[in-house]
Protein backbone atom coordinates (compact mmCIF):
# COMPACT_ATOMS: atom_id res chain seq x y z
CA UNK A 1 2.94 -22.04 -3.56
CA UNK A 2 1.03 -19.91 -0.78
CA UNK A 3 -3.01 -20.80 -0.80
CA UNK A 4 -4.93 -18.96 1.46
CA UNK A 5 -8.46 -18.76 2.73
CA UNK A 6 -10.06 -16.49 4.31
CA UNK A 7 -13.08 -16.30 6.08
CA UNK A 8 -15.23 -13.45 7.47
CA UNK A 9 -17.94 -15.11 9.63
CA UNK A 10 -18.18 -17.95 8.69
CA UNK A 11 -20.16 -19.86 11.47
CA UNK A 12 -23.28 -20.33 10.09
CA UNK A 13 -24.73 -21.64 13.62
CA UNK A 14 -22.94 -19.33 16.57
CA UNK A 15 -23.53 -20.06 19.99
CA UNK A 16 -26.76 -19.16 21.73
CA UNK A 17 -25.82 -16.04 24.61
CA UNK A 18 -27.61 -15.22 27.54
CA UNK A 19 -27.68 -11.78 28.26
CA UNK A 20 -30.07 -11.76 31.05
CA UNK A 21 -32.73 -9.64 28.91
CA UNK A 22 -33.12 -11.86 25.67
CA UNK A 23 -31.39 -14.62 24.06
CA UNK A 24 -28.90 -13.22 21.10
CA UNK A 25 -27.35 -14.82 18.28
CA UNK A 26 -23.68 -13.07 17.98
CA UNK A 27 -20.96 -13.67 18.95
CA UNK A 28 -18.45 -10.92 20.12
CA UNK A 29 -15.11 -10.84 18.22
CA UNK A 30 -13.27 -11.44 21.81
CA UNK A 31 -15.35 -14.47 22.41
CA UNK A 32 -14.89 -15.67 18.43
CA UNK A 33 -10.99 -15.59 18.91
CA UNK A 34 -10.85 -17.37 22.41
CA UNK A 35 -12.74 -19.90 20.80
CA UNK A 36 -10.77 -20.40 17.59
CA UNK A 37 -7.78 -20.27 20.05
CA UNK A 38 -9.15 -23.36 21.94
CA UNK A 39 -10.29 -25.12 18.38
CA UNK A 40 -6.26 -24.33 17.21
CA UNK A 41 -5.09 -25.90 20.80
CA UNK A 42 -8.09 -29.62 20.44
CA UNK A 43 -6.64 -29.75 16.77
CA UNK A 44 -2.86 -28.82 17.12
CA UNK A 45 -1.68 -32.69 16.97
CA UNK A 46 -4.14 -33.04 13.69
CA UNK A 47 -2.70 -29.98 11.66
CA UNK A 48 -0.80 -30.17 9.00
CA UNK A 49 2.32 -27.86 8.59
CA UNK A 50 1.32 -24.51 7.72
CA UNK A 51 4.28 -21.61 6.43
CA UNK A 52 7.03 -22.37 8.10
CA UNK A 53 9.56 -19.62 8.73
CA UNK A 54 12.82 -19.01 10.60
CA UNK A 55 13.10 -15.82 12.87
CA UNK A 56 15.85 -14.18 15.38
CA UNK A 57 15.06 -11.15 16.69
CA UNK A 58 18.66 -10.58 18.89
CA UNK A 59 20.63 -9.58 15.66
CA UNK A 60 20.47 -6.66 13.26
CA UNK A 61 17.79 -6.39 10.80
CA UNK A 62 19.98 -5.96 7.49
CA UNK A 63 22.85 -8.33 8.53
CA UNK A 64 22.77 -11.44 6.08
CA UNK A 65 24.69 -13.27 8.00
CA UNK A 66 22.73 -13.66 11.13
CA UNK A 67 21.06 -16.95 9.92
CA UNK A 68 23.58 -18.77 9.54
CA UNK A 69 23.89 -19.28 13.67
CA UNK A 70 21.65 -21.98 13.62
CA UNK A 71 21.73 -22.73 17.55
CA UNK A 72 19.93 -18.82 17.52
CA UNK A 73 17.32 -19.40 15.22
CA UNK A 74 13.92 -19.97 16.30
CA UNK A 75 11.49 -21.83 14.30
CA UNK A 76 7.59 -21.15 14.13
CA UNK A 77 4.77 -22.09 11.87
CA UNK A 78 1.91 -19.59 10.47
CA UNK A 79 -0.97 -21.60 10.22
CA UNK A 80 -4.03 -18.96 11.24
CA UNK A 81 -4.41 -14.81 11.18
CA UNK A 82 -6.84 -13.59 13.60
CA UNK A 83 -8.73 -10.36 13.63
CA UNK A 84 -11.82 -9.10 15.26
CA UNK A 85 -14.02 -11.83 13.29
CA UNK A 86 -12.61 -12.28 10.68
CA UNK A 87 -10.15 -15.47 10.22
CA UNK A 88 -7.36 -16.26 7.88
CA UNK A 89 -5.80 -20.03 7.15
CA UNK A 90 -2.52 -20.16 5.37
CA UNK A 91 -0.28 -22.97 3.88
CA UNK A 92 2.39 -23.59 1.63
CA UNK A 93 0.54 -26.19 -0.81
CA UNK A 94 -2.88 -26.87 -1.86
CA UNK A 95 -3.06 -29.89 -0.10
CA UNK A 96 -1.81 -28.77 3.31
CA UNK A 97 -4.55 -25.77 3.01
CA UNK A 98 -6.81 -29.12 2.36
CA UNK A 99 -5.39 -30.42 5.06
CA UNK A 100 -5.74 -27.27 8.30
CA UNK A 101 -9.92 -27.00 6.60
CA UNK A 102 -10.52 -30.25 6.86
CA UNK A 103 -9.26 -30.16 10.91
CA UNK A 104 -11.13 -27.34 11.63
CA UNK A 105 -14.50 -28.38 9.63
CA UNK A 106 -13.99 -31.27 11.92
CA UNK A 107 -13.89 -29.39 15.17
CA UNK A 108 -16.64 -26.96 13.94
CA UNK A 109 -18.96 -30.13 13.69
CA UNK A 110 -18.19 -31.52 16.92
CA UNK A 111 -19.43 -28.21 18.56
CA UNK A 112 -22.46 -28.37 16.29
CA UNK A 113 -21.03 -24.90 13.74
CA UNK A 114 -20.64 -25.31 10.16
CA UNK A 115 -18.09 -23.28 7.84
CA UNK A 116 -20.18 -20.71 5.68
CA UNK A 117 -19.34 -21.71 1.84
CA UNK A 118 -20.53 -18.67 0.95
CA UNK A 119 -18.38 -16.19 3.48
CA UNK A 120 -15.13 -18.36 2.18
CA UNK A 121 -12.58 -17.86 -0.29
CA UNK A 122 -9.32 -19.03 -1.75
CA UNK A 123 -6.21 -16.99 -3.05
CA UNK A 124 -3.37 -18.44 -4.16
CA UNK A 125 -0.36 -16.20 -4.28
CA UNK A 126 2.29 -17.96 -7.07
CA UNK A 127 5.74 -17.52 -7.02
CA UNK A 128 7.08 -15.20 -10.06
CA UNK A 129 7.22 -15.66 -13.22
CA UNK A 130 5.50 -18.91 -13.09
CA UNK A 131 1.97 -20.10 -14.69
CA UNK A 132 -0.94 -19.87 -11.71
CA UNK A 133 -3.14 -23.18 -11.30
CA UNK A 134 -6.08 -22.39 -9.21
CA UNK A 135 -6.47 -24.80 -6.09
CA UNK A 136 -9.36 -26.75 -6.12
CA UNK A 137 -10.52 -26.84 -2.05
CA UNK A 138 -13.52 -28.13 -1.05
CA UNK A 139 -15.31 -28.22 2.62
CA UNK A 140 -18.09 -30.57 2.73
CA UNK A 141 -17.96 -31.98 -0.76
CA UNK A 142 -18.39 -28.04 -2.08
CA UNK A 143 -15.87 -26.38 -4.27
CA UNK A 144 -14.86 -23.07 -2.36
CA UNK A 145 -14.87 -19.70 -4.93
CA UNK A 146 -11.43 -18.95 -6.50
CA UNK A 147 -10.55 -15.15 -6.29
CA UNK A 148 -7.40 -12.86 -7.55
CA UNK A 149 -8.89 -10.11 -5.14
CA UNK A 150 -9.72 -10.36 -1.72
CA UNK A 151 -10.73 -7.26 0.42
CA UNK A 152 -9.25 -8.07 3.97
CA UNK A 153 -8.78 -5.47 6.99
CA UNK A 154 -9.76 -2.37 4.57
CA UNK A 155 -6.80 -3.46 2.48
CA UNK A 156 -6.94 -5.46 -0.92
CA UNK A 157 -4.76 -8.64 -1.64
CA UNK A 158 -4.08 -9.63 -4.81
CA UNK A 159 -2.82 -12.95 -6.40
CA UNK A 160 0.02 -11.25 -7.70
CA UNK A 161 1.63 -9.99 -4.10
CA UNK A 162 1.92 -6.51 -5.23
CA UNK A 163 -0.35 -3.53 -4.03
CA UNK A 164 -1.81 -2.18 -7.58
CA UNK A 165 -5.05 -2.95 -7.17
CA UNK A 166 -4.97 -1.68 -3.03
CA UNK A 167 -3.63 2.06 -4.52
CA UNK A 168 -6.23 1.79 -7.22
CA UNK A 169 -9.14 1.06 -4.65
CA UNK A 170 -7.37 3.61 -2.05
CA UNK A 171 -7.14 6.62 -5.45
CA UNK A 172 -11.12 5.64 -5.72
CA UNK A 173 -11.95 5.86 -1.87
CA UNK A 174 -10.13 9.13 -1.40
CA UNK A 175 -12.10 11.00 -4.36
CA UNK A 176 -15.45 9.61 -2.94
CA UNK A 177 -14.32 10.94 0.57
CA UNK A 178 -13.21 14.21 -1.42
CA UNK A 179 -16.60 13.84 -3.06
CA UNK A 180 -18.93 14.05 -0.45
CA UNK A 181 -17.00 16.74 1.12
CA UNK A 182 -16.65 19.01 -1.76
CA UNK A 183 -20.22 20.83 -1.91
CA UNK A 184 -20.26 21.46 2.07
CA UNK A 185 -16.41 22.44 3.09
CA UNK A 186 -14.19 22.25 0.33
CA UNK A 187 -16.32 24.98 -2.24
CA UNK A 188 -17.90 26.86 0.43
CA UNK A 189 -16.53 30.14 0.08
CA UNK A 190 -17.52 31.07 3.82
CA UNK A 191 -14.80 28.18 5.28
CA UNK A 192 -11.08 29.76 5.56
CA UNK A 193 -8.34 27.87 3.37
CA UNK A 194 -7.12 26.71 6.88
CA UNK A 195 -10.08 24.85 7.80
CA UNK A 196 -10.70 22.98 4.82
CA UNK A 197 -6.76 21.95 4.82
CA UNK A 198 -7.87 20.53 8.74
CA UNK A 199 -10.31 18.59 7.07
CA UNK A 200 -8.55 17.16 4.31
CA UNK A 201 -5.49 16.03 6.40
CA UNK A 202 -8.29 14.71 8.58
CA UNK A 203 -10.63 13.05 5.90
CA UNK A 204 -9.01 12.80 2.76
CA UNK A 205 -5.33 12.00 3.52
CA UNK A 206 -6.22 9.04 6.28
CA UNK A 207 -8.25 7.08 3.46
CA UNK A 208 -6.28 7.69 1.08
CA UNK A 209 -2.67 6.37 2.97
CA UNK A 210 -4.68 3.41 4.32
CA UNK A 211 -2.64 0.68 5.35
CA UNK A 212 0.62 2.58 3.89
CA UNK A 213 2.34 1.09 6.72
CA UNK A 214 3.48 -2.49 5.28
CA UNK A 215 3.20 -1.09 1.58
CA UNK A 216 6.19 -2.32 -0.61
CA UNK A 217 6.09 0.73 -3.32
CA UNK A 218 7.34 1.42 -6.54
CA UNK A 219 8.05 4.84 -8.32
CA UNK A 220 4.55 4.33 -10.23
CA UNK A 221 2.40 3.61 -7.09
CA UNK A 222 4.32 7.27 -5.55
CA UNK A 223 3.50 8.84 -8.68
CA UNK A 224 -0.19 7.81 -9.27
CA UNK A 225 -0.82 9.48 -5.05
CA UNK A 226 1.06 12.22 -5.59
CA UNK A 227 -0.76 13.38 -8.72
CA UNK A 228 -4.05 12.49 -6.78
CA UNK A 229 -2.29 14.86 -3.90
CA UNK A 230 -1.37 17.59 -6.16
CA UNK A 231 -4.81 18.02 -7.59
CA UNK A 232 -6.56 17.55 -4.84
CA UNK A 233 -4.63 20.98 -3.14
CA UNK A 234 -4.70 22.65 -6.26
CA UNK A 235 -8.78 22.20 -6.40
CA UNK A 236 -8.58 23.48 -2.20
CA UNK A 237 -6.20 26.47 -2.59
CA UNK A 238 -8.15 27.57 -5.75
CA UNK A 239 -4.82 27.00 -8.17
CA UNK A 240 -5.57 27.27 -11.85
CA UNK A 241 -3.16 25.70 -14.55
CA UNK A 242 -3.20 29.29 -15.88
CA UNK A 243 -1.87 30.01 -12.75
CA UNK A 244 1.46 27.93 -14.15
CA UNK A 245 2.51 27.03 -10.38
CA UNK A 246 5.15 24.25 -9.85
CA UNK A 247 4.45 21.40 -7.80
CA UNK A 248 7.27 22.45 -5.09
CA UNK A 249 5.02 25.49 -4.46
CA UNK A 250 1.87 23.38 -3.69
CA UNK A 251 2.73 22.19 -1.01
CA UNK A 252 4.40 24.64 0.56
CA UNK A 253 1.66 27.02 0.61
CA UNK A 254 -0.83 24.03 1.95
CA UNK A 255 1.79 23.34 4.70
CA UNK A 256 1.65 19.72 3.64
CA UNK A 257 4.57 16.73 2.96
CA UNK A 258 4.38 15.17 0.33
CA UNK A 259 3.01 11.65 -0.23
CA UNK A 260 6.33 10.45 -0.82
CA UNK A 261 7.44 11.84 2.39
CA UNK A 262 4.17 10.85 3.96
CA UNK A 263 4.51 6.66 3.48
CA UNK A 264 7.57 6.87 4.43
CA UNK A 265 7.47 8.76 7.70
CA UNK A 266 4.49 6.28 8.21
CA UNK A 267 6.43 2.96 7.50
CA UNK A 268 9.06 4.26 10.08
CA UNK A 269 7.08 4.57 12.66
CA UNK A 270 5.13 1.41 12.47
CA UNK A 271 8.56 -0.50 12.32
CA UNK A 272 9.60 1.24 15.35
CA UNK A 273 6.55 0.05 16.80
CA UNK A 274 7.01 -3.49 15.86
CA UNK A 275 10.63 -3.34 17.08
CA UNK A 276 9.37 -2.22 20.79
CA UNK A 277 7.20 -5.65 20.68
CA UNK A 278 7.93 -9.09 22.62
CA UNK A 279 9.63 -11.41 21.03
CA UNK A 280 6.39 -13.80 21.07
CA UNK A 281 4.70 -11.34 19.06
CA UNK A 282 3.92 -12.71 15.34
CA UNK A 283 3.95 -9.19 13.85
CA UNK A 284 7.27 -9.02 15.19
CA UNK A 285 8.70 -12.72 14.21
CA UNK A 286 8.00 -11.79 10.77
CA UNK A 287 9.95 -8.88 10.47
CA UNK A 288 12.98 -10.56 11.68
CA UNK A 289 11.90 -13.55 9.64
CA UNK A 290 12.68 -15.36 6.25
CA UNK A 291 10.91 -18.57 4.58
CA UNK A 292 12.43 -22.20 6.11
CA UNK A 293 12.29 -22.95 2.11
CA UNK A 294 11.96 -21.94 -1.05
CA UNK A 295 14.84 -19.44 -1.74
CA UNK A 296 14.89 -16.12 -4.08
CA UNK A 297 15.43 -16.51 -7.40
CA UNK A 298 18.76 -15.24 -8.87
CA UNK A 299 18.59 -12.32 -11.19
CA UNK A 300 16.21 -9.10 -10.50
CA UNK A 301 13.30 -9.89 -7.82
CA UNK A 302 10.70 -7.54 -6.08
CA UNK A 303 11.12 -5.78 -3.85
CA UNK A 304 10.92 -7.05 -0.05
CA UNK A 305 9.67 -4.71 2.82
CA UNK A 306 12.94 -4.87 4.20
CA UNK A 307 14.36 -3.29 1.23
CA UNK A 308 12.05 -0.77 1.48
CA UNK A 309 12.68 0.41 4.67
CA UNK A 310 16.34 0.16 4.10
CA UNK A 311 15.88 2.77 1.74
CA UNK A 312 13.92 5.25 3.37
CA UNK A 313 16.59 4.75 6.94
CA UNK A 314 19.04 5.93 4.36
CA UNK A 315 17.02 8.82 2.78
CA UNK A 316 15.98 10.02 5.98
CA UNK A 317 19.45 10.16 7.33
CA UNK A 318 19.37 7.11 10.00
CA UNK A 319 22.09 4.58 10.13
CA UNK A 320 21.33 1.66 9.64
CA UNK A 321 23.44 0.52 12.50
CA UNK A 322 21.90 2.49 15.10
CA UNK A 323 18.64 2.55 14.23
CA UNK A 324 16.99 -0.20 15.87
CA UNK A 325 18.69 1.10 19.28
CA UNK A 326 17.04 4.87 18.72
CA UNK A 327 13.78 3.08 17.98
CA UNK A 328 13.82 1.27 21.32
CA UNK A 329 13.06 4.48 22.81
CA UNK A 330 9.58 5.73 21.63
CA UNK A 331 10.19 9.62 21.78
CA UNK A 332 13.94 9.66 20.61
CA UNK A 333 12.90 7.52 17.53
CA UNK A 334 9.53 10.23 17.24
CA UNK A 335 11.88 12.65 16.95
CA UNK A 336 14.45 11.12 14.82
CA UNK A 337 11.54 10.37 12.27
CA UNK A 338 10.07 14.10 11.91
CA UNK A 339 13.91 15.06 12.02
CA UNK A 340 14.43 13.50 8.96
CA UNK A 341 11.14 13.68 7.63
CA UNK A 342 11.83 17.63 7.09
CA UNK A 343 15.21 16.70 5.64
CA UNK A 344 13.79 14.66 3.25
CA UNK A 345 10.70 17.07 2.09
CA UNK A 346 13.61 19.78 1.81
CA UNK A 347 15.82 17.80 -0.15
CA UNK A 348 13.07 16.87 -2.75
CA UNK A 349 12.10 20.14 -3.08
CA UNK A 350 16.07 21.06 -3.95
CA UNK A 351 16.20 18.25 -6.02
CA UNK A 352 12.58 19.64 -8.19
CA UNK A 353 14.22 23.06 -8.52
CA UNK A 354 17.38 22.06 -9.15
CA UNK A 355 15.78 20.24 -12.52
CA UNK A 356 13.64 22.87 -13.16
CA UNK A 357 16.44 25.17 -13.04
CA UNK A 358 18.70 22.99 -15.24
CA UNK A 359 15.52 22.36 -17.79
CA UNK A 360 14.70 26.03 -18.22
CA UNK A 361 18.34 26.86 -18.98
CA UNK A 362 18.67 23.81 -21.37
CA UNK A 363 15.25 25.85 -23.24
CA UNK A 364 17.13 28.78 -23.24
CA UNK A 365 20.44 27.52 -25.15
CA UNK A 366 18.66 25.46 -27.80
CA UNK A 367 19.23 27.10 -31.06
CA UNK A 368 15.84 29.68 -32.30
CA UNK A 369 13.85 27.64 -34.67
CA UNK A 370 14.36 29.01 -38.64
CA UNK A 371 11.89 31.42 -39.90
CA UNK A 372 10.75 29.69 -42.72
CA UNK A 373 12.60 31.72 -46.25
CA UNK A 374 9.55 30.83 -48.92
CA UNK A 375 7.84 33.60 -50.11
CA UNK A 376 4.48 34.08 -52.38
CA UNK A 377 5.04 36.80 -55.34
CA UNK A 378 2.28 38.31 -56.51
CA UNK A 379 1.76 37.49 -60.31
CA UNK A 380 0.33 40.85 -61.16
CA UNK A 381 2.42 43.49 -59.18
CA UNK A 382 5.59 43.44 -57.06
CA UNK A 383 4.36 42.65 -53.66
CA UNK A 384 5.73 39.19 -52.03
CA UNK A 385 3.48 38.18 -49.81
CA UNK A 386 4.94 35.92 -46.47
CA UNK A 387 2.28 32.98 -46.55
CA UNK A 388 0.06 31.27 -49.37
CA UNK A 389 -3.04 32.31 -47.21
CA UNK A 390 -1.89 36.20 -47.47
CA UNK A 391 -1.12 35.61 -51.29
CA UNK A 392 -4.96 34.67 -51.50
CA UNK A 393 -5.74 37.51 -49.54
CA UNK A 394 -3.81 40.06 -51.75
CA UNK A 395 -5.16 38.37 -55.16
CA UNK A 396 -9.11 39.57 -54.15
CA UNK A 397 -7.56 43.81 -54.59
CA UNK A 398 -6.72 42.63 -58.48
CA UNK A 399 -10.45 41.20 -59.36
């Protein structure tokens, strides 16, 4: 079980700075995390164990077999996530996340700060397929609130480990940025096509990809953006569904990837990026990492971020082998990414016509539907008319 709480400043009494002009009651985000640094170093003996995971960052990413040299493994615990001012404590159990509070409600006190009950949460993150039984943590004798949704960094995490609710939030963010943009640049008839593309790849496109980076996604998360994508272009370039244009052509007259293309030309890139880190560096310990315990459950399983990017090496025409050497440099693995970024968009859009093609040929071979053979006589004359309505018709000429 994985309990976490997070707080988003929550010292209720911060320290008293002289600025040489007034007396101010903030404290800077640099200042916040030295502090909690020297809090983490008074209490380190006092902690109880947080996540602990095993990491080694000298072997290839996708070779299983790397952890089984256990003279090269390196062990480290994730106790605390620190950003800005905002401050996350994790643990494996409800009573080590008991535990790592009650040390650092006990530092806070000695320095005369209090935790803000109000500022902090719990979520617990279950393992699958198993019954969820909220944690009941308290600071002070008070019960801290129980969420399933917890807004963090601009990103949403959910008890469930899975990012539905983050692309519904980022689907309702983009049309609000589209929103307030619509009126002034994307309907005014006065901007060129050009300019209001600028400002949607600027705008729209950045809020709506938001964290896309570390995104684990299925084919129903690529499928909700992409039909966000597709209308959104259609609405810019003045496409009608009268117009009856395919979804290959969209883009290609917008001069914009697809969203498919788009998270995973992102993800690349970041991992690159965490490759080129030191070895000290958390971000990069937990790429190269797996849990000291509790072990993947046989059978079918989500998908990992690792499998993920597996994947998209593969679709974009990178070995696996050789990839994390070409990402060591920072402009060969640039240009390896948009390399196979434009193999990719062209091979989906072969793919999409290739369908089309095949569907439209299937339409033509499927055997004419029968005219239906029952006819309408007229009871008074010989006519025969084709349809009870047109027998009613013909009956008025005989009143």
């Amino acid at each position: 079980m994985t309990a976490t709480v997070l707080n988003n400043s929550s010292l209720t009494e911060p320290f008293t700075v002289e600025t040489g002009v007034k007396q101010g009651c903030i404290i800077a985000p640099t200042l916040l995390s030295v502090f909690i640094a020297a809090i983490l170093h008074l209490i380190n003996k006092e902690l109880p164990h947080g996540i602990p995971i095993w990491y080694r960052t000298d072997g290839r990413l996708f070779n299983l077999n790397r952890f089984k040299a256990k003279t090269k493994i390196r062990t480290t615990t994730v106790v605390e996530l620190q950003y800005a001012d905002d401050n996350a404590i994790a643990a494996h159990s409800a009573e080590d996340l008991q535990g790592i509070l009650n040390s650092f409600a006990k530092a806070y006190r000695a320095l005369g700060l209090t935790v803000n009950i109000k500022k902090t949460q719990v979520l617990h993150q279950p393992p699958p397929n198993q019954p969820s039984t909220p944690p009941i943590i308290n600071v002070d004798n008070t019960a801290l609130e129980y969420v399933h949704h917890f807004p963090y960094l601009g990103c949403f995490l959910s008890s469930k480990a899975d990012i539905d609710s983050e692309v519904n939030h980022r689907l309702s963010w983009a049309s609000g940025a589209y929103a307030r943009l619509r009126k002034r640049v994307f309907e005014d008839r006065d901007l060129r096509v050009d300019t209001k593309l600028l400002v949607y790849k600027a705008a729209v496109l950045p809020t709506l990809l938001y964290g896309a980076e570390s995104w684990t996604t299925y084919s129903r998360h690529l499928r909700a953006l992409e039909q966000h994508h597709q209308r959104t272009l259609r609405k810019i370039l003045r496409i009608k569904w009268v117009d009856r244009r395919t979804n290959i052509s969209v883009p290609e007259e917008a001069r914009i990837p697809s969203i498919t293309t788009l998270i995973m030309q992102h993800q690349l890139r970041w991992t690159g990026h965490l490759l080129r880190m030191a070895d000290i560096r958390l971000p990069k310990q937990m790429l190269y990492s797996q849990l000291e315990r509790g072990p993947r459950a046989p059978g079918g399983q989500k998908k990992r971020f690792k499998d993920k990017l597996k994947t998209n090496l593969k679709k974009f025409q990178i070995t696996s082998r050789d990839w994390e050497r070409i990402a060591l440099n920072r402009n060969c693995w640039r240009a390896a990414v948009q390399e196979g970024a434009a193999h990719h968009e062209k091979e989906l859009r072969r793919v999409a016509e290739t369908k089309r093609q095949l569907r439209k040929e299937r339409q033509k071979q499927a055997p004419a539907r029968p005219q239906p053979t029952t006819t309408f006589p007229c009871p008074h004359c010989t006519k025969i008319c084709g349809s009870r309505i047109g027998l009613y018709a013909h009956l008025r000429t005989h009143k």
